[in-house]
Protein backbone atom coordinates (compact mmCIF):
# COMPACT_ATOMS: atom_id res chain seq x y z
CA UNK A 1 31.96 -63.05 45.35
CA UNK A 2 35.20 -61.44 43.92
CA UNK A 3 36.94 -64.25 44.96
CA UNK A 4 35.74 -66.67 42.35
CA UNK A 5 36.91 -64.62 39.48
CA UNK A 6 40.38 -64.39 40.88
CA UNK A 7 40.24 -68.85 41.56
CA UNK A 8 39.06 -69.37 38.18
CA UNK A 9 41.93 -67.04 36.59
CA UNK A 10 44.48 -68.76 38.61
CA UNK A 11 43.02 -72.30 37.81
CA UNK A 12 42.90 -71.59 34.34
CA UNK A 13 46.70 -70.29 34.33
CA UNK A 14 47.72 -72.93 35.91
CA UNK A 15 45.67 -75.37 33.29
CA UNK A 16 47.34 -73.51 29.84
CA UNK A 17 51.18 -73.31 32.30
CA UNK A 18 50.92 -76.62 32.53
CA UNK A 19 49.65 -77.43 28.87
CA UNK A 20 52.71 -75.41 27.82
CA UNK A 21 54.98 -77.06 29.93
CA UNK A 22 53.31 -80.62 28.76
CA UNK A 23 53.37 -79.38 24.94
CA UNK A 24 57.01 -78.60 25.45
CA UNK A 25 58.22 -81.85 26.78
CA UNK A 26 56.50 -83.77 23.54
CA UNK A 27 53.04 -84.22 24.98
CA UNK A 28 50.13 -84.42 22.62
CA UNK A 29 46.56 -84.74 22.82
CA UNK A 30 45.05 -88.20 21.57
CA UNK A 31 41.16 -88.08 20.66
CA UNK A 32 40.98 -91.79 19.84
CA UNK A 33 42.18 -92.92 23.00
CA UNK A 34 40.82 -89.61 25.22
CA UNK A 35 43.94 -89.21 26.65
CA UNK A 36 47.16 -86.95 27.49
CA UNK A 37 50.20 -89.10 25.50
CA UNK A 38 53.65 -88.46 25.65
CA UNK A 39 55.72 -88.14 22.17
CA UNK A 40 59.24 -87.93 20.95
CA UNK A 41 60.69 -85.62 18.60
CA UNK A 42 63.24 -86.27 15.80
CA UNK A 43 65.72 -82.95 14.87
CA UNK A 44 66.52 -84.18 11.69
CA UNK A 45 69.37 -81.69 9.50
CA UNK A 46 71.40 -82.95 6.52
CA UNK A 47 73.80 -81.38 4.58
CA UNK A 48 73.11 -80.25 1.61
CA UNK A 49 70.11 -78.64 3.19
CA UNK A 50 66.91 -79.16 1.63
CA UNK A 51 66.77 -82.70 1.43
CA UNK A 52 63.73 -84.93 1.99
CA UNK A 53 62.95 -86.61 4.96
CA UNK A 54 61.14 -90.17 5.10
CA UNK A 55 59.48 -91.87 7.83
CA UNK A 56 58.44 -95.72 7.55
CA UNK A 57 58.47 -94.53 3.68
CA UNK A 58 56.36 -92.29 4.21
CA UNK A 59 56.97 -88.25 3.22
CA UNK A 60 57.28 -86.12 6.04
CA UNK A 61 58.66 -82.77 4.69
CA UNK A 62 62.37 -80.81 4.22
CA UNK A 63 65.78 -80.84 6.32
CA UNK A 64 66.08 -78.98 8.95
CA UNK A 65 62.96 -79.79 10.90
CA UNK A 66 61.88 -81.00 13.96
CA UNK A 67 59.19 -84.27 13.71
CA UNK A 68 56.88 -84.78 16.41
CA UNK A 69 55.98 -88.94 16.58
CA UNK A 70 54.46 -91.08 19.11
CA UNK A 71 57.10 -93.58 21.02
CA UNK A 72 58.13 -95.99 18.64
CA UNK A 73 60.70 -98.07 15.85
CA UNK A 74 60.70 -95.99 12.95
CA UNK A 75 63.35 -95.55 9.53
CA UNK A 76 64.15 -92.01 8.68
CA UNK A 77 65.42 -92.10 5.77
CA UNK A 78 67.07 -88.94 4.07
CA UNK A 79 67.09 -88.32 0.19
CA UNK A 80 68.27 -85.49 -2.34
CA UNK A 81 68.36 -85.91 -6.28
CA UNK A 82 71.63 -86.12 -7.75
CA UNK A 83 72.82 -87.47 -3.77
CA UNK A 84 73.46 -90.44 -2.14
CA UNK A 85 70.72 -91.13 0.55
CA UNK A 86 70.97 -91.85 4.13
CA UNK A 87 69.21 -93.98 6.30
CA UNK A 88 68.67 -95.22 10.10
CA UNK A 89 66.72 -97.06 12.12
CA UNK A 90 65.79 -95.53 15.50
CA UNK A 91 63.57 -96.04 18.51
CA UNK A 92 61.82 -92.87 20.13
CA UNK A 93 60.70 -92.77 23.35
CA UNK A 94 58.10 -90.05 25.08
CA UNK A 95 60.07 -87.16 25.92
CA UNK A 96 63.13 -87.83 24.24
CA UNK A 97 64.60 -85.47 21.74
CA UNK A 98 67.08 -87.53 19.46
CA UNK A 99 69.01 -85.26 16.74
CA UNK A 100 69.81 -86.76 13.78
CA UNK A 101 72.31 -85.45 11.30
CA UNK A 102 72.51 -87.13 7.42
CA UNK A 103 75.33 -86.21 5.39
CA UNK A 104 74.70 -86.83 1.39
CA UNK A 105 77.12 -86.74 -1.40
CA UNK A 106 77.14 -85.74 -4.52
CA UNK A 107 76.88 -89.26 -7.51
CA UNK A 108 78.66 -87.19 -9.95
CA UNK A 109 81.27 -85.10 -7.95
CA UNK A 110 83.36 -82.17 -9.62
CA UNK A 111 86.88 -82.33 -10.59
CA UNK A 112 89.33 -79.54 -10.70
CA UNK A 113 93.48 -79.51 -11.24
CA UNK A 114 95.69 -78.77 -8.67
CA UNK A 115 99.43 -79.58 -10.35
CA UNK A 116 100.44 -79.96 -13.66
CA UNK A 117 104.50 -81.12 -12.57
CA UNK A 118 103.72 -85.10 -12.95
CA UNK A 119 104.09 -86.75 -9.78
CA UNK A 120 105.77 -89.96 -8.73
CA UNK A 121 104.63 -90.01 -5.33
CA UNK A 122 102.27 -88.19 -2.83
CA UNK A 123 102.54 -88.17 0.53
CA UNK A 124 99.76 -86.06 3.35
CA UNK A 125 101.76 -84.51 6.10
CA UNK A 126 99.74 -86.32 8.87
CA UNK A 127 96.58 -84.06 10.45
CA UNK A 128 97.35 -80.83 8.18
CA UNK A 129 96.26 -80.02 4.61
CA UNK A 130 99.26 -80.28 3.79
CA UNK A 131 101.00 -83.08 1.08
CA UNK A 132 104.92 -83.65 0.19
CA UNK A 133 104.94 -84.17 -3.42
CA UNK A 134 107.57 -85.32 -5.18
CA UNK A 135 108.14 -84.82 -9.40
CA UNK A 136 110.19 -86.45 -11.20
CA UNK A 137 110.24 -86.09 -15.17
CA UNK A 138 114.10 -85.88 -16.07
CA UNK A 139 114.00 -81.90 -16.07
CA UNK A 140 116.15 -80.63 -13.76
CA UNK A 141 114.77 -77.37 -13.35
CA UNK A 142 111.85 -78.92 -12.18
CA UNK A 143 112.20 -82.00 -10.87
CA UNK A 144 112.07 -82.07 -6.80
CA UNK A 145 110.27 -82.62 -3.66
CA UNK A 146 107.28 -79.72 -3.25
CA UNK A 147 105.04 -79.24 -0.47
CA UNK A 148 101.22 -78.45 -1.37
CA UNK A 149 99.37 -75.93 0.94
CA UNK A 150 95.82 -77.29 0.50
CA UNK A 151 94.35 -74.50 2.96
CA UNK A 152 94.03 -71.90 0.59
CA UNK A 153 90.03 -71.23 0.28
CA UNK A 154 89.17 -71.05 -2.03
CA UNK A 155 91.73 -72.60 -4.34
CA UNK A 156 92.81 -70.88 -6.84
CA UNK A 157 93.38 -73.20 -10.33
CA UNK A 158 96.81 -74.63 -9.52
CA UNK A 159 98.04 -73.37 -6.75
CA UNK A 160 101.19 -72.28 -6.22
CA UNK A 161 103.87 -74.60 -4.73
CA UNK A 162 106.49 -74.63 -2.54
CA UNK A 163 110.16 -75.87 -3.45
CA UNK A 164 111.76 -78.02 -0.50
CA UNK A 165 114.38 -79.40 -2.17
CA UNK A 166 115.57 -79.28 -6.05
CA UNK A 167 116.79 -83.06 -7.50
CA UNK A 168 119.64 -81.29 -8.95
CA UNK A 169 120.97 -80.83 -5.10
CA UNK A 170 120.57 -85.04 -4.32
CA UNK A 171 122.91 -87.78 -5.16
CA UNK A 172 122.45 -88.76 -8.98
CA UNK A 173 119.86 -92.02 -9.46
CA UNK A 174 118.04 -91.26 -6.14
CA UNK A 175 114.51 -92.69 -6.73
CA UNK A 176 111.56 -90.81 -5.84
CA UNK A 177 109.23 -93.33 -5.75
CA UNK A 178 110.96 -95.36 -3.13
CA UNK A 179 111.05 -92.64 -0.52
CA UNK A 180 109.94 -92.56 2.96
CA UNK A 181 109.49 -90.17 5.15
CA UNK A 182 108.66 -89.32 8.84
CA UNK A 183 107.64 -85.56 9.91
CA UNK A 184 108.36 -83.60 13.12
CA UNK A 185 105.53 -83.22 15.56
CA UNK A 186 105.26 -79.97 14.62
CA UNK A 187 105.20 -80.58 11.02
CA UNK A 188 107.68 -78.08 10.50
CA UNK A 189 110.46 -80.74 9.53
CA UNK A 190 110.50 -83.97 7.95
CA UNK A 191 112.91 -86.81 7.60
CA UNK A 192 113.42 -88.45 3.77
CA UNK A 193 115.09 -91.44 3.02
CA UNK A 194 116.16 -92.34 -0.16
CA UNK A 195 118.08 -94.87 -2.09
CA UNK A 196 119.81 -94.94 -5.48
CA UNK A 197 118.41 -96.46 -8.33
CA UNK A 198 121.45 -98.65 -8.99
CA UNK A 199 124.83 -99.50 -7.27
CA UNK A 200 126.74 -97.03 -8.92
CA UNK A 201 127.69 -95.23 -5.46
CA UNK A 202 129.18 -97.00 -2.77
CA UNK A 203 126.17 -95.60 -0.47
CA UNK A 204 122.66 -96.72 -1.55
CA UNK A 205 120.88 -95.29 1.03
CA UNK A 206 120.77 -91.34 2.11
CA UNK A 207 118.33 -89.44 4.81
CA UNK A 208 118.18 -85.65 4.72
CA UNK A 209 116.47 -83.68 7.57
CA UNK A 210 114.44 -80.95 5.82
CA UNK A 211 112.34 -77.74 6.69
CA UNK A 212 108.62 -77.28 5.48
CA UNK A 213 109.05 -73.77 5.78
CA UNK A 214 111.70 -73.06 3.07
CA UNK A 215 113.83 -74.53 0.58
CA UNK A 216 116.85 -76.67 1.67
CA UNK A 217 119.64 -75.32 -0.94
CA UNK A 218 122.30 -77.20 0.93
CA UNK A 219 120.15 -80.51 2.75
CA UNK A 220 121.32 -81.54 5.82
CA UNK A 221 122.61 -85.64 5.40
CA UNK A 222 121.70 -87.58 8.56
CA UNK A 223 122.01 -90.81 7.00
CA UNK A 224 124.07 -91.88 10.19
CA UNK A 225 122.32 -90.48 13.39
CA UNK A 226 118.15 -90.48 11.76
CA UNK A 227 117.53 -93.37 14.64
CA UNK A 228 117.95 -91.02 17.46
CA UNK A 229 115.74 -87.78 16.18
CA UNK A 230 113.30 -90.16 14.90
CA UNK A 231 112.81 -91.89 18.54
CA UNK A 232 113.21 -88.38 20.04
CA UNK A 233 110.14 -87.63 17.67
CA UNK A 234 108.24 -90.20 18.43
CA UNK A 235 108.38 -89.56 22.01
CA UNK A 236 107.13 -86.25 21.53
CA UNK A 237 104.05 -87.53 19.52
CA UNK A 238 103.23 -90.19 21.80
CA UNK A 239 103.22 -86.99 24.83
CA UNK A 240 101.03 -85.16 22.51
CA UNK A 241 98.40 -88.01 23.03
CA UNK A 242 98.48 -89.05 26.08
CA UNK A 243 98.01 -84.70 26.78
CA UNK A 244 94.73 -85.16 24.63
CA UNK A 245 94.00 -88.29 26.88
CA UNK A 246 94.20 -86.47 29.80
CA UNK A 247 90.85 -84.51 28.60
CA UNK A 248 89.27 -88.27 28.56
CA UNK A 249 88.26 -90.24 31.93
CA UNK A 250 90.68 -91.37 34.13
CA UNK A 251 89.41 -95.15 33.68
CA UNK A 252 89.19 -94.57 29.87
CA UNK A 253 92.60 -92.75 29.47
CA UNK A 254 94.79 -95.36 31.45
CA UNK A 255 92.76 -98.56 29.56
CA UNK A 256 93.63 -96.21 25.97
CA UNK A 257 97.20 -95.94 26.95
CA UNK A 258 97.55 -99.58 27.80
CA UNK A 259 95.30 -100.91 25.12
CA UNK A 260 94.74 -98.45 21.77
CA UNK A 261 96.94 -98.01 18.87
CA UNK A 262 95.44 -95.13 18.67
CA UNK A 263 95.19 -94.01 15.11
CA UNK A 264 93.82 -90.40 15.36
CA UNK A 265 91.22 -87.96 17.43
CA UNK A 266 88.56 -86.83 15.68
CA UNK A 267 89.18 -82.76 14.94
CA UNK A 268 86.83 -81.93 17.65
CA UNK A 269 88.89 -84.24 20.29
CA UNK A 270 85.61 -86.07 21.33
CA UNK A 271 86.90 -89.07 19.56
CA UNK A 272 88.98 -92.26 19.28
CA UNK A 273 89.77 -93.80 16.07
CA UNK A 274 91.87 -96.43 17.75
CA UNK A 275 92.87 -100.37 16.63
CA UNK A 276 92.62 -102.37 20.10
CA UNK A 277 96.15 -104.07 21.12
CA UNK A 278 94.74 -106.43 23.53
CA UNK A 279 91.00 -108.66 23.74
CA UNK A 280 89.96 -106.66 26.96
CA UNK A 281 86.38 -105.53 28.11
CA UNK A 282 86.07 -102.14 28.32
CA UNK A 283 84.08 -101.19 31.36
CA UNK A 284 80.70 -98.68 31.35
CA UNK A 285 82.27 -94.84 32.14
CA UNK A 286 79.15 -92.81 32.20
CA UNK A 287 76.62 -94.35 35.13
CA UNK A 288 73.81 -94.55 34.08
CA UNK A 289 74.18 -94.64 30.77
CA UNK A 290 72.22 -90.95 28.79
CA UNK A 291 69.36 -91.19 27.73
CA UNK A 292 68.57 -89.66 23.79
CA UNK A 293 71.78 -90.53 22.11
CA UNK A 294 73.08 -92.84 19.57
CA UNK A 295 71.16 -95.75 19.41
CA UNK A 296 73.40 -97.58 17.51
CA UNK A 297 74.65 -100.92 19.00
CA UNK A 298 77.93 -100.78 20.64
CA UNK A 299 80.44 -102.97 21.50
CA UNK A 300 82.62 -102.81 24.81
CA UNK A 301 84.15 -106.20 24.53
CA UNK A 302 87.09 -105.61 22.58
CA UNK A 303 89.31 -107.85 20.35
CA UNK A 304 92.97 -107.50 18.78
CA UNK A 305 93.14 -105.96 15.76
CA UNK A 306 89.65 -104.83 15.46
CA UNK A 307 89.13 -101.17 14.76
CA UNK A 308 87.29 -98.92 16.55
CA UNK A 309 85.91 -95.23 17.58
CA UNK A 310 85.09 -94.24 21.37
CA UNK A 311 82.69 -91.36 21.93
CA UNK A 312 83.92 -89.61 24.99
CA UNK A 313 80.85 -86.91 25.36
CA UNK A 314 78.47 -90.27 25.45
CA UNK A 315 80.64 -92.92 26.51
CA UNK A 316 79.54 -95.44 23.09
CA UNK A 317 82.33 -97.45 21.77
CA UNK A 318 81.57 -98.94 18.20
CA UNK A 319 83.03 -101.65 16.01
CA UNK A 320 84.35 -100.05 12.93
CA UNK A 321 83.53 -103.14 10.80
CA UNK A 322 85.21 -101.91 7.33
CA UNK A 323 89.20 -103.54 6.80
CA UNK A 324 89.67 -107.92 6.66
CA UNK A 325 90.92 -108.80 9.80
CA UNK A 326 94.37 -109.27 8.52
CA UNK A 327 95.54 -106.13 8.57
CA UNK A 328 97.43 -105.38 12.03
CA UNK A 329 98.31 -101.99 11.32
CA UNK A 330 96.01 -99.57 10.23
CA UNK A 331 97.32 -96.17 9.47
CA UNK A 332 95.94 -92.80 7.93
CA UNK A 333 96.71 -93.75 5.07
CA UNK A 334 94.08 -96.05 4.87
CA UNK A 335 91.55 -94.09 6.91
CA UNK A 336 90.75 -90.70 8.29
CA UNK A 337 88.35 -88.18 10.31
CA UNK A 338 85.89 -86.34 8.24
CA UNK A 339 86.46 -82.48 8.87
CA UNK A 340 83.13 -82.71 10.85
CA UNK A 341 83.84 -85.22 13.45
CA UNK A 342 80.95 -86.99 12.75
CA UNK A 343 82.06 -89.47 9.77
CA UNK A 344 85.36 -91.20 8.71
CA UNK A 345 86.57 -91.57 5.14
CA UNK A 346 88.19 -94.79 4.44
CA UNK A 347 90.35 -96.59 0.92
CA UNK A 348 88.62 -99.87 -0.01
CA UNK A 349 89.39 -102.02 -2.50
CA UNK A 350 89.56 -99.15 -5.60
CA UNK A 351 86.89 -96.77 -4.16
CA UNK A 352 86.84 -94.34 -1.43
CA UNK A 353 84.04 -94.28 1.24
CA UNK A 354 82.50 -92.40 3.66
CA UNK A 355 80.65 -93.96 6.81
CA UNK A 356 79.44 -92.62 10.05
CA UNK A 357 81.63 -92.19 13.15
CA UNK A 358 79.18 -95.21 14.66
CA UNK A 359 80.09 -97.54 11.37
CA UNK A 360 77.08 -97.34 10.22
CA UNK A 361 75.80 -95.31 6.23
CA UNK A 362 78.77 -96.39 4.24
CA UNK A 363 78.66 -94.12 1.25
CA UNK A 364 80.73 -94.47 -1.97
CA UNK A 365 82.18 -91.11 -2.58
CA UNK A 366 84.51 -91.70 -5.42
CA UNK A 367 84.93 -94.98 -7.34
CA UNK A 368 86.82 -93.61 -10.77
CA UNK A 369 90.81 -94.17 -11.65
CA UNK A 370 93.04 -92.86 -8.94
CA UNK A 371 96.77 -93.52 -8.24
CA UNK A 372 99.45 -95.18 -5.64
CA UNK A 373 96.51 -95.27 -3.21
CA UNK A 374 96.69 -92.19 -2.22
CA UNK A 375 93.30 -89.63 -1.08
CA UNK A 376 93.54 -86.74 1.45
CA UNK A 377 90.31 -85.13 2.58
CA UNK A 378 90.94 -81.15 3.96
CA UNK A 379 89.50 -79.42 6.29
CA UNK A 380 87.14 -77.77 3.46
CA UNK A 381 85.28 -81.06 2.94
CA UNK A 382 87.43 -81.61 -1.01
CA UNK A 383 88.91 -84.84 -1.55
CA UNK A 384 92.71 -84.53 -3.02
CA UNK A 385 93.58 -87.91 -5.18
CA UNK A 386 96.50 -88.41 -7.57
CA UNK A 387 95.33 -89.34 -11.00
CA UNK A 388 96.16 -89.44 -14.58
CA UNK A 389 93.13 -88.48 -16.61
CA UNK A 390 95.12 -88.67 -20.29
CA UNK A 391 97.72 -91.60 -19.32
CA UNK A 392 98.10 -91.97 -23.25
CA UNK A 393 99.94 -88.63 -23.87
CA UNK A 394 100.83 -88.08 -19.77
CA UNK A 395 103.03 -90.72 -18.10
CA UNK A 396 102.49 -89.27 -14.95
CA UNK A 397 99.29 -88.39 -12.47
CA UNK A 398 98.98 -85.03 -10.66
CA UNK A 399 96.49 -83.86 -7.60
CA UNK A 400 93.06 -83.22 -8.40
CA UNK A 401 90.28 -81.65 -5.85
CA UNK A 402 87.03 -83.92 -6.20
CA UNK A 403 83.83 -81.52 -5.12
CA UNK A 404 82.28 -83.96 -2.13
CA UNK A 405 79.94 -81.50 -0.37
């Protein structure tokens, strides 16, 4: 007679084990239909935290959470007053987990100073927070090329700045504005060509090689052998890619080498921000394809010119739908990685946007006056532009942080 005790305590532990286990995987009890359904769940976080989540319109509590929903096409939609809101359209299945991560911005974002020298031109030293400024208001004590160290956190209210090179030691009439300039791999030197304002000197055109990490009191002139560092550079970079390819699939990393202009890897090295060189198909890497992951729609047939982002840890490739399709060289200049891997910050027209790494939530970030085109986004989430807030009694712009997260 014992034994029946002992059958019924094992049945029942094996009855609430398995309701555990079932409870676990999304399953849910449905009195209507008398049954044992399978549900999904949606990990929703945003940043700013706090924010307010929406289902089908429809109020379903605070960021971070987890949602528990029956399989089906729903809009989750992601709000915060005094934000931008964020929205996508997703289909759950039973069992599936799909994380969800909204990013909001602030409408009215804060502005602080960063020089007060009056700048001619402004130039981001390629993946640092670093930018090559260059002043030029007819003092010669001041006037020169400066480097900005934008990884200082916090900022303090105009941050120091570092001399590279005093006007006083150039050619007379050089012009600021007109320079170019290409940087080491290491970003520890940088080439700048420049050309004279007028045709007083029989040479127009001079190129200095110059270190980041000091002043150049006496500037070395390499106006006749640039060609050969600069290829010797650029063979250097190119290495430094195809090492970061080598992370990627084998399939992936020889079609990228052939095929990508590849702009930039996202700062996590999961990503491609590439433009395609070729109209090629680009084959299916992971077989068969994971479940629970971005469901937007990707594209794998390729065409020239178009831009695009390949996700290695999910092998998605998406169309990047943001630039006409006459540009055939897109450059950081025009677009870049969000610190967070997870979004890219683009110029258009005379605003600058945010959108997700999938091309999808395009966000206006900043739409007020800024100068020569140029934005930098550090690695603390602030947006650098060059500006001129009082062009009436200031001829010149200077950086300003805009307060973005």
């Amino acid at each position: 007679m014992k034994i029946l005790p002992r059958l019924f305590f094992i049945l029942a532990f094996l009855v609430i084990f398995f309701l555990i286990i079932a409870y676990s995987r999304g399953y849910r009890l449905d009195i209507k239909e008398k049954s044992f359904t399978p549900t999904g769940i949606l990990a929703i976080t945003s940043s700013p935290k706090a924010a307010k989540i929406y289902i089908n319109n429809e109020f379903k509590g605070a960021t971070d959470s987890n949602i528990t929903l029956p399989p089906g096409e729903y809009t989750v939609e992601v709000k915060k007053e005094g934000y931008t809101s964020w929205k996508k359209k997703v289909n759950l299945k039973g069992e599936w987990v799909l994380s969800l991560n909204a990013a909001l911005f602030p409408l009215n974002p804060s502005l602080s100073p960063l020089t007060n020298l009056g700048i001619v031109k402004a130039i981001a030293v390629d993946d640092t927070d670093k930018i090559l400024i260059f002043s030029e208001n007819n003092n010669p004590e001041k006037d020169g090329i400066y480097l900005f160290e934008g990884n200082q956190n916090p900022l303090p209210i105009l941050p120091p700045l570092k001399l590279i090179l005093a006007k006083k030691n150039l050619p007379e009439n050089v012009d600021f504005k007109k320079a170019e300039v290409a940087f080491s791999p290491d970003y520890k030197e940088v080439i700048i060509d420049l050309k004279t304002i007028d045709n007083v000197y029989p040479q127009t055109n001079f190129s200095y090689l110059l270190s980041l990490d000091e002043e150049n009191k006496n500037p070395l002139d390499i106006t006749n052998s640039k060609q050969a560092l600069i290829d010797a550079w650029e063979k250097e970079k190119i290495a430094i890619k195809l090492k970061l390819l080598n992370a990627y699939p084998k399939e992936l990393a020889k079609i990228a080498s052939d095929s990508f202009h590849i702009i930039s890897f996202s700062p996590d090295e999961t990503k491609i921000l590439y433009q395609a060189k070729k109209t090629i198909n680009l084959p299916a890497i992971i077989t068969p394809p994971l479940i629970a992951v971005n469901q937007t729609e990707e594209t794998r047939q390729l065409k020239k010119d178009n831009l695009y982002v390949y996700d290695k840890k999910e092998d998605k490739n998406y169309l990047i739908d943001i630039f006409p399709p006459n540009i055939n060289q897109i450059n950081e200049t025009l677009i870049q990685w969000f610190p967070d891997s997870k979004r890219l910050i683009f110029l258009q027209k005379k605003t600058i946007t945010v959108v997700d790494y999938d091309g999808t939530n395009k966000q206006i970030v900043y739409s007020g006056p800024f100068e020569n085109s140029f934005f930098k986004v550090n690695s603390d989430s602030r947006l650098i532009i060059l500006t001129n807030l009082n062009p009436e009694t200031n001829p010149l712009p200077d950086l300003y942080a805009l307060g973005i997260k």
